[in-house]
PDB file of N, CA and C in Angstrom:
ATOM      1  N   UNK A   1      16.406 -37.984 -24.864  1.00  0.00           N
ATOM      2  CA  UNK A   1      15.257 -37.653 -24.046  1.00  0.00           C
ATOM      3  C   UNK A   1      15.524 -36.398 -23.214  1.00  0.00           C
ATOM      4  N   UNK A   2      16.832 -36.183 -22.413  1.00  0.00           N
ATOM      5  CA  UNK A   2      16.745 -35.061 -21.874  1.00  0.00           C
ATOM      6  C   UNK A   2      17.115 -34.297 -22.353  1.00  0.00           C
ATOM      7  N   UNK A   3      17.685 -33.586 -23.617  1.00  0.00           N
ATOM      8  CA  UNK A   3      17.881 -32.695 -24.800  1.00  0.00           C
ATOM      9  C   UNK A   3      16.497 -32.446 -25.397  1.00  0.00           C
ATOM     10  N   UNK A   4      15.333 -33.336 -25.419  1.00  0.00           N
ATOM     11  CA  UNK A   4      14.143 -32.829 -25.575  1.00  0.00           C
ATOM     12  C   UNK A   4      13.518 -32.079 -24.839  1.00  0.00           C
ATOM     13  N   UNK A   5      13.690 -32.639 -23.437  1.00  0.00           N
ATOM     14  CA  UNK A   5      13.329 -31.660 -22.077  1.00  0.00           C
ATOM     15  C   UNK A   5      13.980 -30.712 -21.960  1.00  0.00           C
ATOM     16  N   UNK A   6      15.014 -30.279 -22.149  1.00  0.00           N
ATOM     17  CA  UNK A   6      15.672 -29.149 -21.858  1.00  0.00           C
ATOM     18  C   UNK A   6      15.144 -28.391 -23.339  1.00  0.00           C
ATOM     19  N   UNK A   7      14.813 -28.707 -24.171  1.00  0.00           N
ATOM     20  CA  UNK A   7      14.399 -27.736 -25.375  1.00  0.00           C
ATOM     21  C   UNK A   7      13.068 -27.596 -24.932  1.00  0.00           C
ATOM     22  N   UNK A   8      12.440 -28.342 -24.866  1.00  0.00           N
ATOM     23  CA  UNK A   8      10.793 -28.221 -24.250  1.00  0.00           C
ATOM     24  C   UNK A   8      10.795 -27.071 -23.153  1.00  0.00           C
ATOM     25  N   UNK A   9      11.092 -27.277 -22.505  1.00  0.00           N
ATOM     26  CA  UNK A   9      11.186 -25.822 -21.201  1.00  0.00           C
ATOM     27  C   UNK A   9      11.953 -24.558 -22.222  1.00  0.00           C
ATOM     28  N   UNK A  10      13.190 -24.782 -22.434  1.00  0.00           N
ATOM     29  CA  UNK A  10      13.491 -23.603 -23.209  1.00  0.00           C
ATOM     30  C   UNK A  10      12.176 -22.870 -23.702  1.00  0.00           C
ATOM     31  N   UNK A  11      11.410 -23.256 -24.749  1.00  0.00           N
ATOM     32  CA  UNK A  11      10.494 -22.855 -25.377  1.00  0.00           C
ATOM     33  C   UNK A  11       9.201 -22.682 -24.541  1.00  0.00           C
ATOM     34  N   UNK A  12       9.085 -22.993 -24.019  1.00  0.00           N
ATOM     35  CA  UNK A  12       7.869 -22.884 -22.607  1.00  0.00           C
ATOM     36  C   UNK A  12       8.287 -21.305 -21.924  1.00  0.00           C
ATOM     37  N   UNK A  13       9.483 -22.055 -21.047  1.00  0.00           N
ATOM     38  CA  UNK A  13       9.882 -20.029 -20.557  1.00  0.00           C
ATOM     39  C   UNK A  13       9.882 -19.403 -21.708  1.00  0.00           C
ATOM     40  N   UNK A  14      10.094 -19.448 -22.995  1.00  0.00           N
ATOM     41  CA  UNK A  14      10.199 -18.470 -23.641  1.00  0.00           C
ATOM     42  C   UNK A  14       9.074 -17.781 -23.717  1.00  0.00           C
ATOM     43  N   UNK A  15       8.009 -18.666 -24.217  1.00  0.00           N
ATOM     44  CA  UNK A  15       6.620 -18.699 -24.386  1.00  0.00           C
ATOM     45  C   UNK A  15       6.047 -17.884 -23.360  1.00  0.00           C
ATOM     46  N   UNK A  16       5.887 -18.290 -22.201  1.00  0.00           N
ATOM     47  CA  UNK A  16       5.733 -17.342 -21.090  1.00  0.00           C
ATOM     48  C   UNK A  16       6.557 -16.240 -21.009  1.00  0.00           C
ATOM     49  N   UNK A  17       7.340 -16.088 -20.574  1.00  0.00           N
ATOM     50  CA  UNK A  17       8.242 -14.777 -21.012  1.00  0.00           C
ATOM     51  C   UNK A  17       7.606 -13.732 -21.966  1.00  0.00           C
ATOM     52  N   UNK A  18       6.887 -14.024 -23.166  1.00  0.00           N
ATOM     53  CA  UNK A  18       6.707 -13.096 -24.215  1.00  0.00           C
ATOM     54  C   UNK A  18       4.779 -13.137 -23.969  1.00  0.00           C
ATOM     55  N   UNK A  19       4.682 -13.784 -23.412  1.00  0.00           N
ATOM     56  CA  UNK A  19       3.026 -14.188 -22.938  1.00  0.00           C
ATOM     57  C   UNK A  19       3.090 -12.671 -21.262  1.00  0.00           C
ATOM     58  N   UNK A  20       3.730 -12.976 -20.873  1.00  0.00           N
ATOM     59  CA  UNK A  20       3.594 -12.161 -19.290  1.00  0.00           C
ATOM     60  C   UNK A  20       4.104 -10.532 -19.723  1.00  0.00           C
ATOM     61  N   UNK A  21       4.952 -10.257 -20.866  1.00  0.00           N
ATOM     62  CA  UNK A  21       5.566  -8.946 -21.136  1.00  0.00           C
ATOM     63  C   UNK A  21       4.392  -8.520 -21.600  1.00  0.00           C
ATOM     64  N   UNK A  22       3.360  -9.154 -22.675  1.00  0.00           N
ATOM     65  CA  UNK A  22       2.378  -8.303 -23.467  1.00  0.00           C
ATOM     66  C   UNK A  22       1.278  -8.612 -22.091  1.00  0.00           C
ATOM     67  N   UNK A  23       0.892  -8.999 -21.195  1.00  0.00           N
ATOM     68  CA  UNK A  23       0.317  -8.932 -20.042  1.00  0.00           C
ATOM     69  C   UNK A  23       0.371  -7.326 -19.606  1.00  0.00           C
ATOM     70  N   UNK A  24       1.775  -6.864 -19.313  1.00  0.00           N
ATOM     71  CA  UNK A  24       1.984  -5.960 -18.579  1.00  0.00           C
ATOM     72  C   UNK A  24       2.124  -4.493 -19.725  1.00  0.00           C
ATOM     73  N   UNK A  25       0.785  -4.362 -19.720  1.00  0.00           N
ATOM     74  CA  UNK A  25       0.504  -2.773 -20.266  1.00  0.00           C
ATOM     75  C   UNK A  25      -0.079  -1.885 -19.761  1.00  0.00           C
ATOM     76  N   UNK A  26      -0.144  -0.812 -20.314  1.00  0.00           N
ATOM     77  CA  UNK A  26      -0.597   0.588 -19.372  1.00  0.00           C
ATOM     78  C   UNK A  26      -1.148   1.426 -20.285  1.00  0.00           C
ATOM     79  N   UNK A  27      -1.521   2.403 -19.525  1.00  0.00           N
ATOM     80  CA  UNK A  27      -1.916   4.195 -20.005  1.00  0.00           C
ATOM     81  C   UNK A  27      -1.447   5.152 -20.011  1.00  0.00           C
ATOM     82  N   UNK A  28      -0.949   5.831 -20.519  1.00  0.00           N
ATOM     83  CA  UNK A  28      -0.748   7.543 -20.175  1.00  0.00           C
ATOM     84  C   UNK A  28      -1.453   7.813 -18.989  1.00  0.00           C
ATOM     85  N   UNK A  29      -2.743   7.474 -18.689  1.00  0.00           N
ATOM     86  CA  UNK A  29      -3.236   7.968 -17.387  1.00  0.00           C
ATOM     87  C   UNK A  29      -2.729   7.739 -16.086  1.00  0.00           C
ATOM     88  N   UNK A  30      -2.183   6.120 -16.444  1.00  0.00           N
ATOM     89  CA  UNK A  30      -1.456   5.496 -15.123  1.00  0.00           C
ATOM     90  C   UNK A  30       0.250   5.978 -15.076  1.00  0.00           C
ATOM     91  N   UNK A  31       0.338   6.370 -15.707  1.00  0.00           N
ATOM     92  CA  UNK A  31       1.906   7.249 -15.843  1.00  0.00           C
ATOM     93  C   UNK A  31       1.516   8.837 -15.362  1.00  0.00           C
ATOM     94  N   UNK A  32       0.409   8.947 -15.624  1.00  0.00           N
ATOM     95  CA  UNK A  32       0.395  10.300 -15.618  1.00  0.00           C
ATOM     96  C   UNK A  32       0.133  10.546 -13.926  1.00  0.00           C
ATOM     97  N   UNK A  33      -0.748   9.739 -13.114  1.00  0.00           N
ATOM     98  CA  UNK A  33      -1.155   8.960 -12.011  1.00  0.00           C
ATOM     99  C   UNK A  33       0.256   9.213 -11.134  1.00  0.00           C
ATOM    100  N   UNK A  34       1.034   8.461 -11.620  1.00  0.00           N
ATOM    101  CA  UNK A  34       2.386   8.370 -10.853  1.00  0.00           C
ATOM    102  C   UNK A  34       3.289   9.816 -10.573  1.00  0.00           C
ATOM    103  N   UNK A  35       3.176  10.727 -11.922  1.00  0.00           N
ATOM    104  CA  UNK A  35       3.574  12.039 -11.976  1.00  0.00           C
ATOM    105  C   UNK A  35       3.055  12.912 -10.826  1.00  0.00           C
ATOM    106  N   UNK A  36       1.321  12.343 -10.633  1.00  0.00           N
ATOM    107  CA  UNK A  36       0.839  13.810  -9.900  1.00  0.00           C
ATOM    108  C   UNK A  36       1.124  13.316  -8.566  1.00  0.00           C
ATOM    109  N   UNK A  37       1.568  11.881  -8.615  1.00  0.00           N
ATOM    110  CA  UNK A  37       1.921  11.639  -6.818  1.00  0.00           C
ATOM    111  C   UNK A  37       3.331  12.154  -6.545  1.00  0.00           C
ATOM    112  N   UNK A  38       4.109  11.845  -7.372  1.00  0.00           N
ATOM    113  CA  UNK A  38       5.359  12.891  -7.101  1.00  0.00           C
ATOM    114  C   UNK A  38       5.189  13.938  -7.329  1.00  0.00           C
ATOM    115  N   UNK A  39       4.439  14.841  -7.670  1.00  0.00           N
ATOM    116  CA  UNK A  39       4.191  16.444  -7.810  1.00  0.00           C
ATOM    117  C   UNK A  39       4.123  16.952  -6.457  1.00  0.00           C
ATOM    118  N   UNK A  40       2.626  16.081  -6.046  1.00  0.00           N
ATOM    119  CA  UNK A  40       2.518  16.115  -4.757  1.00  0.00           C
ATOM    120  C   UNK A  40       3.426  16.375  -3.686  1.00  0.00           C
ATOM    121  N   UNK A  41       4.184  15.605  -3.644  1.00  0.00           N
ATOM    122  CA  UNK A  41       5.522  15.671  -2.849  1.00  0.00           C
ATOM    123  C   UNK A  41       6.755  16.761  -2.637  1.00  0.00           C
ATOM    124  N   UNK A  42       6.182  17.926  -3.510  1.00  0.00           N
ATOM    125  CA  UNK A  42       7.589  18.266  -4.293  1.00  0.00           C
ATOM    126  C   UNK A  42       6.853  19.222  -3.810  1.00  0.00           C
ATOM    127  N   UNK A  43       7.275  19.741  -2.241  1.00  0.00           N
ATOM    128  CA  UNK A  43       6.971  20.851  -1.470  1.00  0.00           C
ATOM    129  C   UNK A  43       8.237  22.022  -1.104  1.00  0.00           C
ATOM    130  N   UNK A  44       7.882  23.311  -1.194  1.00  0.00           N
ATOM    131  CA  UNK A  44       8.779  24.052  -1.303  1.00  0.00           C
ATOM    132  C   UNK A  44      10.037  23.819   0.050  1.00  0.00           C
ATOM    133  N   UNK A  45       9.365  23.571   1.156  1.00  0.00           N
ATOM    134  CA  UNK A  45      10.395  23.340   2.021  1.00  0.00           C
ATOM    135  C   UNK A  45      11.196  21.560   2.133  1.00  0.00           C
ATOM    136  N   UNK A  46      11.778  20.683   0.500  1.00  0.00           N
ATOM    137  CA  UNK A  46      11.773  20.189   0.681  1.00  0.00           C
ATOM    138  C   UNK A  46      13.616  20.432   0.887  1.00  0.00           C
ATOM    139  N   UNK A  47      14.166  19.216   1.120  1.00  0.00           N
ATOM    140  CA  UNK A  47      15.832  19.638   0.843  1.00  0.00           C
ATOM    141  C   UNK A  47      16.267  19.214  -0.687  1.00  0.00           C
ATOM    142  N   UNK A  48      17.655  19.390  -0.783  1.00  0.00           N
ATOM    143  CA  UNK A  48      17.844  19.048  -1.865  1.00  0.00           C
ATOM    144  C   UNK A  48      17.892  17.735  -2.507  1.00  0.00           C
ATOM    145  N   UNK A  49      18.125  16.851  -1.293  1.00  0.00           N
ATOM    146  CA  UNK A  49      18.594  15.640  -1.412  1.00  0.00           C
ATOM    147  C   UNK A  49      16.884  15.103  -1.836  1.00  0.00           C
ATOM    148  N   UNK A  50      16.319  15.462  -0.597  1.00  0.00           N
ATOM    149  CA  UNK A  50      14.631  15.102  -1.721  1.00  0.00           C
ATOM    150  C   UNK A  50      14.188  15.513  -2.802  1.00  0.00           C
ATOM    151  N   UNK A  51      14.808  16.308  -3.690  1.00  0.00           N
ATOM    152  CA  UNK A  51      14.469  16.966  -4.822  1.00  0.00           C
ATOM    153  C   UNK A  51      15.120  16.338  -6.159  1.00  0.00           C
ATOM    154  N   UNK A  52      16.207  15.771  -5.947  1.00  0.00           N
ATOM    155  CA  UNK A  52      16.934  15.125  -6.130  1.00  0.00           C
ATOM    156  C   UNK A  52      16.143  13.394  -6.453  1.00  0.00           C
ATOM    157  N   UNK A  53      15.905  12.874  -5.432  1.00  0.00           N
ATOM    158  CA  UNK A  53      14.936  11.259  -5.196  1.00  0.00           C
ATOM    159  C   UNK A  53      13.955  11.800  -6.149  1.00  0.00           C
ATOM    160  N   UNK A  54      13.064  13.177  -6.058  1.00  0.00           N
ATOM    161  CA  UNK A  54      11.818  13.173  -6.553  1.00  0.00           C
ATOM    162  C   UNK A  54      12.141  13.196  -8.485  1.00  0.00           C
ATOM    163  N   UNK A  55      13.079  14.452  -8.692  1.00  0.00           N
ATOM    164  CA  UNK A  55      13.601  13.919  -9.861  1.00  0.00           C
ATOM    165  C   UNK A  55      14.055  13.078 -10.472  1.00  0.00           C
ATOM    166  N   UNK A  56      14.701  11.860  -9.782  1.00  0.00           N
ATOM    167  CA  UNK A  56      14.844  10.808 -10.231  1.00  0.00           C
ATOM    168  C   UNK A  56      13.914   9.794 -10.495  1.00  0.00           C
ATOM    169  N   UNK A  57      12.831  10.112  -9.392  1.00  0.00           N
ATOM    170  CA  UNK A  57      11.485   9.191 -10.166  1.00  0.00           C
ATOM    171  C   UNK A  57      10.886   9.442 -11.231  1.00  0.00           C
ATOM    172  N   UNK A  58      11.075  10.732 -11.081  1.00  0.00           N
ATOM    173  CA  UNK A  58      10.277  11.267 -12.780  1.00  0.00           C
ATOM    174  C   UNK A  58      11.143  10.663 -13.569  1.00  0.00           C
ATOM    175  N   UNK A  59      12.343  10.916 -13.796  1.00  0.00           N
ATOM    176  CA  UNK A  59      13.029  10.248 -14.690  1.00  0.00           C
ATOM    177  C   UNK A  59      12.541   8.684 -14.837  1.00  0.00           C
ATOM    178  N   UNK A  60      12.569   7.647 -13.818  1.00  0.00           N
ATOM    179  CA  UNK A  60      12.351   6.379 -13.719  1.00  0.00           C
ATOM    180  C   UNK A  60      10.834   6.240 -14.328  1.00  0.00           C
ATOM    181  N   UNK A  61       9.775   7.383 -14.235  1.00  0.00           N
ATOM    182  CA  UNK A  61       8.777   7.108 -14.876  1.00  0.00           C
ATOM    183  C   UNK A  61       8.511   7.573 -16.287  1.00  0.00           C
ATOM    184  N   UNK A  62       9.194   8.613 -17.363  1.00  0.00           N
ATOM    185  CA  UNK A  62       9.425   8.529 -18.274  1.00  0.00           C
ATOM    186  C   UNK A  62      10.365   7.969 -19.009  1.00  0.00           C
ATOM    187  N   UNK A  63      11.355   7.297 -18.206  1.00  0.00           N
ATOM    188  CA  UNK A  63      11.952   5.946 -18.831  1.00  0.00           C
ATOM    189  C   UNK A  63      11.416   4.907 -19.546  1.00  0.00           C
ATOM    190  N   UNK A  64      10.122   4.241 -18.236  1.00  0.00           N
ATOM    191  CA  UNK A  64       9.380   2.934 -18.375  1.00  0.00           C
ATOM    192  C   UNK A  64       8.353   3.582 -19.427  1.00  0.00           C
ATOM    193  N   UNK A  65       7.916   4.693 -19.587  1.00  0.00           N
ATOM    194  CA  UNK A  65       6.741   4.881 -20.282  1.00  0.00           C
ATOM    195  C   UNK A  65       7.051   4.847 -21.698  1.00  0.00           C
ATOM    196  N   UNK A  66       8.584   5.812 -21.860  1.00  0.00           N
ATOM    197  CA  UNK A  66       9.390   5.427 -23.088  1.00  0.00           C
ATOM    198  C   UNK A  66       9.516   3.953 -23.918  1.00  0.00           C
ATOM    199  N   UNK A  67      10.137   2.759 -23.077  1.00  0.00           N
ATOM    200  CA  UNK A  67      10.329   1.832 -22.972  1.00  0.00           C
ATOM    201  C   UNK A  67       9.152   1.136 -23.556  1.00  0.00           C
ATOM    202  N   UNK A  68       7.465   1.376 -22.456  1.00  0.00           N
ATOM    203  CA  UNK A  68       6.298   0.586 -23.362  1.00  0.00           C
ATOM    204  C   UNK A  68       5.941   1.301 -24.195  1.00  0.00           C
ATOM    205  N   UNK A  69       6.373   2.582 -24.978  1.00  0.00           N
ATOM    206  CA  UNK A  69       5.973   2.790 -26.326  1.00  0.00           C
ATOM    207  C   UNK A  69       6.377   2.129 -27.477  1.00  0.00           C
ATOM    208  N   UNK A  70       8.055   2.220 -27.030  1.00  0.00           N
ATOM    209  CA  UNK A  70       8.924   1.747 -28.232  1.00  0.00           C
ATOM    210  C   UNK A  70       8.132   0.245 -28.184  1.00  0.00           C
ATOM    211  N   UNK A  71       7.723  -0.560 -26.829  1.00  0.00           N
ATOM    212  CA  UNK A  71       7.486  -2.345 -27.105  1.00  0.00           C
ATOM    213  C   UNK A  71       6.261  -2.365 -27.674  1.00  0.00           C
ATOM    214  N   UNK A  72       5.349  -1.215 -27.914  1.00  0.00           N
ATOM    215  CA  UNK A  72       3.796  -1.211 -28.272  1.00  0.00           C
ATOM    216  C   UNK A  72       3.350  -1.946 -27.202  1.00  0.00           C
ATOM    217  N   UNK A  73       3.471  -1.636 -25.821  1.00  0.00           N
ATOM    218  CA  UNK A  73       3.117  -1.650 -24.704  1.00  0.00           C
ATOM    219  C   UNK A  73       1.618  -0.817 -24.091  1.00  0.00           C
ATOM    220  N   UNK A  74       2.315   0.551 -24.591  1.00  0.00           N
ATOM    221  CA  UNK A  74       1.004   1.511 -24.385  1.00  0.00           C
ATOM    222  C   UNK A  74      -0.438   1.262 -24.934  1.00  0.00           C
ATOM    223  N   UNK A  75      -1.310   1.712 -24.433  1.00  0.00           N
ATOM    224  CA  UNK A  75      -2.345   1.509 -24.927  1.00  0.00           C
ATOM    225  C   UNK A  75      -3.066   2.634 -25.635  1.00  0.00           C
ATOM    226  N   UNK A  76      -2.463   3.984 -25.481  1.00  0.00           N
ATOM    227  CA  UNK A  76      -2.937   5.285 -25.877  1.00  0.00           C
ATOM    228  C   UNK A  76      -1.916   5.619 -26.331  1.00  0.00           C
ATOM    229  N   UNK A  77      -0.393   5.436 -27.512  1.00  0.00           N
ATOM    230  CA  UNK A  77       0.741   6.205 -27.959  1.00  0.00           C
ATOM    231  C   UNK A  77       0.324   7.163 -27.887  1.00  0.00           C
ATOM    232  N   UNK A  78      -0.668   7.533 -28.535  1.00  0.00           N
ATOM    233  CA  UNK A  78      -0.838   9.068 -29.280  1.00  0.00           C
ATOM    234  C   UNK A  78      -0.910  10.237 -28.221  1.00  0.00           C
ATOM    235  N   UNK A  79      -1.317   9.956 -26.855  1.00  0.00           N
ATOM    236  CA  UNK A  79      -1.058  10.833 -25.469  1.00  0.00           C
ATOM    237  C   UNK A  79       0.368  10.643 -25.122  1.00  0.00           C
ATOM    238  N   UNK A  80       1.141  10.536 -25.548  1.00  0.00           N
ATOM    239  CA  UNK A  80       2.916  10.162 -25.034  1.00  0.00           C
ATOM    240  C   UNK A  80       3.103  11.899 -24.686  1.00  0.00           C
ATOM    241  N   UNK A  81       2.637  12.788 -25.854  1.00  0.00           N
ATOM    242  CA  UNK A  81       3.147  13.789 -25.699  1.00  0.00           C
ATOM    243  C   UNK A  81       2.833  14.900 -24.477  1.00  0.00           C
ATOM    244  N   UNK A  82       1.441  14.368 -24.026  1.00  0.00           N
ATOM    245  CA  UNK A  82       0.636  14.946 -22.677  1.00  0.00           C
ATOM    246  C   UNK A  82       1.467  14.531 -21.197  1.00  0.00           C
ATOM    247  N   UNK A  83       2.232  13.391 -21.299  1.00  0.00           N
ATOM    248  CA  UNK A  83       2.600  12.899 -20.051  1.00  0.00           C
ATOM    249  C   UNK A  83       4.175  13.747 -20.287  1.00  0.00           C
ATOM    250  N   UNK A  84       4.666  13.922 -21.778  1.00  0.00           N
ATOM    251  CA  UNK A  84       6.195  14.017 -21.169  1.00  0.00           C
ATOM    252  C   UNK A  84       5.854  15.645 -20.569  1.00  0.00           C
ATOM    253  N   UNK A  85       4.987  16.689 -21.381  1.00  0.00           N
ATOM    254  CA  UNK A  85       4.301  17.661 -20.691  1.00  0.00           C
ATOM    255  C   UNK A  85       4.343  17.819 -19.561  1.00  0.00           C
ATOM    256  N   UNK A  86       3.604  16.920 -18.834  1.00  0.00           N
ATOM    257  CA  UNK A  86       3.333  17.002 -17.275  1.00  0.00           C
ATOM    258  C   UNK A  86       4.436  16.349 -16.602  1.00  0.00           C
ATOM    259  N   UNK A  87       5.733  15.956 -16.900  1.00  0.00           N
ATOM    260  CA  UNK A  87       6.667  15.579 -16.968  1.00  0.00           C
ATOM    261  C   UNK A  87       7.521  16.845 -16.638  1.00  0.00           C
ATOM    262  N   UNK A  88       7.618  17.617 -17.535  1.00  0.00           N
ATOM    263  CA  UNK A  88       8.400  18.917 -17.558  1.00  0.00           C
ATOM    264  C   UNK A  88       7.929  19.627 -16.597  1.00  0.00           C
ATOM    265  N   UNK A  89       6.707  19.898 -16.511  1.00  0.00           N
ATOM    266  CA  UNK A  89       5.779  20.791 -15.540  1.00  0.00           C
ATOM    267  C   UNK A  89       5.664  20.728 -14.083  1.00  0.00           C
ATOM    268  N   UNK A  90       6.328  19.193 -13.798  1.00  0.00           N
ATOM    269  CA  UNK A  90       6.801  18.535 -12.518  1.00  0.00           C
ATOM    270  C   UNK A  90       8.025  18.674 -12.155  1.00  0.00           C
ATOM    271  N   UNK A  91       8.651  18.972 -13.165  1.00  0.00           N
ATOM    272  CA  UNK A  91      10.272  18.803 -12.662  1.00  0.00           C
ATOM    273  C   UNK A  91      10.752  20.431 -12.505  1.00  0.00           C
ATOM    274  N   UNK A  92       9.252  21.783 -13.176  1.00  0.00           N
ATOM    275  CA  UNK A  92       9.661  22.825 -13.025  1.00  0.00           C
ATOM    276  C   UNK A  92       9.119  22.996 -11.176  1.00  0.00           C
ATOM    277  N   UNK A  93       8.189  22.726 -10.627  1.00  0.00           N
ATOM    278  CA  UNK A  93       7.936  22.048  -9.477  1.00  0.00           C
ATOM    279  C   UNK A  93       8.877  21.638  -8.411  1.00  0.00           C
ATOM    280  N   UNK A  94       9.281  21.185  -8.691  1.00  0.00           N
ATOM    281  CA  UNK A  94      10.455  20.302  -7.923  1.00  0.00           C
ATOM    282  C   UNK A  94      11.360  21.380  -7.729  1.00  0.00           C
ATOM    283  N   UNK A  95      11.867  22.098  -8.595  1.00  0.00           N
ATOM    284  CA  UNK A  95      13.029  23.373  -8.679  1.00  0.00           C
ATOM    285  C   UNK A  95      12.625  24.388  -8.764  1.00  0.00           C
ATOM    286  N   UNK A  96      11.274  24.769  -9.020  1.00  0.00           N
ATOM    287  CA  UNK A  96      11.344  26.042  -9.128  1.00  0.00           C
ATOM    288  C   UNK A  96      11.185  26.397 -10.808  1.00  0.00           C
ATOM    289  N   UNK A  97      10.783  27.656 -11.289  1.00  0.00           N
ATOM    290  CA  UNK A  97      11.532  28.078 -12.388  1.00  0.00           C
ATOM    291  C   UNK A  97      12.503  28.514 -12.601  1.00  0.00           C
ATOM    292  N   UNK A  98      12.956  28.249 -13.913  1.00  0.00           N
ATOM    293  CA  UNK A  98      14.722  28.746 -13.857  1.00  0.00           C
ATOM    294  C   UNK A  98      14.309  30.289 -14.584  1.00  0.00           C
ATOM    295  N   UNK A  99      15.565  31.135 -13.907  1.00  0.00           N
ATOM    296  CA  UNK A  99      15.464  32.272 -13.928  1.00  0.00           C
ATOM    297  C   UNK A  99      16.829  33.034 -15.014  1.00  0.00           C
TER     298      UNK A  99
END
């Protein structure tokens, strides 16, 4: 009896588990959303150490966006290539152009 219960829940969290991941999807727009708020931020008199945080979010947000493509998460793949764009275009922002 309790080898049934403990398999019964096993398969329940699992169930949920794979029920709450395909829950949590997105857009290119809402990635893209997140980009222009760190753009925002990424003011010439910032220091380095903030330039630094701000690049690392970009990174943290073309990570996750990476991440729900590969899971077929996204809801628009075919814009992947517009966000890593505005991706680059943020991080020339942040630094400057290189010279």
């Amino acid at each position: 009896m309790i080898i049934a219960l403990y398999i019964a829940a096993a398969k329940g969290l699992k169930s949920w588990r794979q029920r709450h991941a395909q829950e949590q999807t997105g857009t290119i727009g809402d990635f893209l959303t997140q980009v222009l708020a760190v753009e925002a931020e990424a003011l010439p008199s910032r220091s380095g150490a903030d330039r630094i945080a701000l690049d690392q979010r970009l990174s943290d947000i073309k990570q996750t966006a990476i991440e729900w493509h590969v899971n077929g998460r996204l809801e628009d793949p075919e814009n992947l290539h517009a966000l890593l764009v505005s991706l680059a275009d943020a991080r020339t922002r942040i630094w400057g152009p290189i010279s």
